[in-house]
Protein backbone atom coordinates (compact mmCIF):
# COMPACT_ATOMS: atom_id res chain seq x y z
CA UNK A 1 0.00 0.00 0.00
CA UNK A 2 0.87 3.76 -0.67
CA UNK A 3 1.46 5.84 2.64
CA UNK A 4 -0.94 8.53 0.41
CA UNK A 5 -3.53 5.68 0.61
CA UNK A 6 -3.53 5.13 3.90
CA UNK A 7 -3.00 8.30 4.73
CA UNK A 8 -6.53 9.04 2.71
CA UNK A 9 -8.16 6.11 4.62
CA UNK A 10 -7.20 7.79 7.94
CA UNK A 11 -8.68 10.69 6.76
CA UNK A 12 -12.03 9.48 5.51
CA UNK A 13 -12.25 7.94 9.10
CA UNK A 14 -11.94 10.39 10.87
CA UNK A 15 -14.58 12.84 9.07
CA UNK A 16 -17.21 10.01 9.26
CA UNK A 17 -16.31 10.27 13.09
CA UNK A 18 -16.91 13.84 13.19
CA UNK A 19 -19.67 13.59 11.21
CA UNK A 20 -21.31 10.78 13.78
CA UNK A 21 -20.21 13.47 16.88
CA UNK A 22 -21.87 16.28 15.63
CA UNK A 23 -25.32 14.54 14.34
CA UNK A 24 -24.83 12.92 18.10
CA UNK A 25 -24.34 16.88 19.11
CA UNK A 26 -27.26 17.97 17.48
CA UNK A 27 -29.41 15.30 18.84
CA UNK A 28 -28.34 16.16 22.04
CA UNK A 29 -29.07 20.02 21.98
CA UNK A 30 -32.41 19.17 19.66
CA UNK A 31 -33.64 16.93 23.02
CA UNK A 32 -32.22 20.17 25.34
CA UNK A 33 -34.07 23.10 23.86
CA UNK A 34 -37.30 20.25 23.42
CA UNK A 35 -37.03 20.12 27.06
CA UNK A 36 -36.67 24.02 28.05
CA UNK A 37 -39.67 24.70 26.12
């Protein structure tokens, strides 16, 4: 394997984690300001 490959790999990894935190995020302050009101 190419270090550029894995390199890429790592990368698209770690977005889809940040993508799972801040849908997680949003759920979380969506159930918050549900709750205030």
């Amino acid at each position: 394997m190419k270090i550029d490959q894995i390199q890429d790999d790592l990368a698209s990894l770690y977005w889809q984690r940040a993508d799972r935190r801040q849908q997680i995020w949003h759920i979380c302050i969506g159930r918050e300001q549900i709750e205030d009101d």
